[in-house]
Protein backbone atom coordinates (compact mmCIF):
# COMPACT_ATOMS: atom_id res chain seq x y z
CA UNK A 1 -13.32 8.63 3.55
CA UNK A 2 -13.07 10.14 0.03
CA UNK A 3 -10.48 12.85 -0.07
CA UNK A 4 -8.56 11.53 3.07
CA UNK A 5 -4.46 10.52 3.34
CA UNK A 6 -4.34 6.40 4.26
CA UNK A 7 -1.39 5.27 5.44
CA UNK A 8 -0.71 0.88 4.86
CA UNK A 9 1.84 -1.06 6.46
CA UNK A 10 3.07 -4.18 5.20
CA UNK A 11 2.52 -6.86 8.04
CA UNK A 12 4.78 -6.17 11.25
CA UNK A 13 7.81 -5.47 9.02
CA UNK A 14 10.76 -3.26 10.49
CA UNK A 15 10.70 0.49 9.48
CA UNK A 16 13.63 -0.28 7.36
CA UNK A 17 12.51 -3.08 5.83
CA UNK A 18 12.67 -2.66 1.97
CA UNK A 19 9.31 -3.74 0.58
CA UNK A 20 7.51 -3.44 -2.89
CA UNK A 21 3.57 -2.69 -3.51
CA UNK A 22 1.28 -3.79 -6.04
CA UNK A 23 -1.84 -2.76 -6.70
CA UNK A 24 -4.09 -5.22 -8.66
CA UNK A 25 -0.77 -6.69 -9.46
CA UNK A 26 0.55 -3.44 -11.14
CA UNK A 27 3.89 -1.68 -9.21
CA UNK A 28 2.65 1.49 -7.07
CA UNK A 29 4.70 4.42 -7.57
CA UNK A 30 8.28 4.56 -4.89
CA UNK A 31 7.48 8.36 -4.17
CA UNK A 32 4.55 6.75 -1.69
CA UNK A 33 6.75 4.10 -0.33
CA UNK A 34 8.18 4.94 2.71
CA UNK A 35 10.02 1.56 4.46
CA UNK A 36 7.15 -1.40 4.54
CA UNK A 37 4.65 2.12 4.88
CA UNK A 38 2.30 2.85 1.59
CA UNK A 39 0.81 6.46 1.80
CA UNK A 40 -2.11 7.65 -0.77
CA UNK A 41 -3.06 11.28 -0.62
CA UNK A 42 -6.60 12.38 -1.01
CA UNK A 43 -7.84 8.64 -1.79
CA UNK A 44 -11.00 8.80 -4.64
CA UNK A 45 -13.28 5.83 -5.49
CA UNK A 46 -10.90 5.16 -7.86
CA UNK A 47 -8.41 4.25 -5.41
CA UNK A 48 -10.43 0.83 -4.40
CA UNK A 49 -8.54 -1.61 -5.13
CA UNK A 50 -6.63 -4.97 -3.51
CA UNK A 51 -2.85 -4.07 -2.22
CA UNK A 52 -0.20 -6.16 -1.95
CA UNK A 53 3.46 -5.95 -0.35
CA UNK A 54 6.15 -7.92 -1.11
CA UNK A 55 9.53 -7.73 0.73
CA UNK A 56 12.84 -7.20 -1.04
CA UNK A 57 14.63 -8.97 -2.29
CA UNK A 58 13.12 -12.24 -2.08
CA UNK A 59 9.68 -10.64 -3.31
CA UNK A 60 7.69 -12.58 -0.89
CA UNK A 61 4.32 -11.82 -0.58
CA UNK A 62 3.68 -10.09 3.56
CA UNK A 63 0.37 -8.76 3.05
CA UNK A 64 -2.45 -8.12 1.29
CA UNK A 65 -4.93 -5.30 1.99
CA UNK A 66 -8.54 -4.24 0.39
CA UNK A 67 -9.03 -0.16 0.26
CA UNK A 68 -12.73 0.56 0.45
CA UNK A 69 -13.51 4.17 -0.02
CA UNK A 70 -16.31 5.41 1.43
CA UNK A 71 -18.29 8.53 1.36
CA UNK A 72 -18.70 8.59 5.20
C-alpha cells in the first residue's frame, strides 16, 4: 500500500549473509540493506519496479522480486 515500509528478503539466505540488490539492474542504496533483508520506507508508485539480490562475493543471482504498489 502506497506510503507503507516493505521489508524483502533474498531467498532463505542466513541473516548474515552478505548480499547485493538491484533494482532494474541499477545498485539500491546499502543504508536499506540490512543482511540478505531490503527495507523501503514509505514505498510510492514510483517504487514499482523488478528486485534482484545477488549474494557476495560470487554475485550470484538468489532472487528476484516484483514490487506492485497499490492504492489499497
Amino acid at each position: 500500500m502506497i506510503g507503507s515500509d516493505v521489508t524483502m528478503m533474498c531467498a532463505t539466505l542466513e541473516s548474515d549473509a552478505s548480499v547485493t540488490w538491484k533494482v532494474n539492474g541499477t545498485d539500491v542504496k546499502a543504508d536499506k540493506v540490512e543482511g540478505p533483508r531490503l527495507i523501503l520506507k514509505e514505498v510510492a508508485l514510483a517504487s514499482n519496479a523488478l528486485y534482484s539480490c545477488f549474494e557476495n562475493p560470487a554475485g550470484d543471482l538468489k532472487d528476484q522480486i516484483t514490487l506492485r504498489v497499490g492504492g489499497e
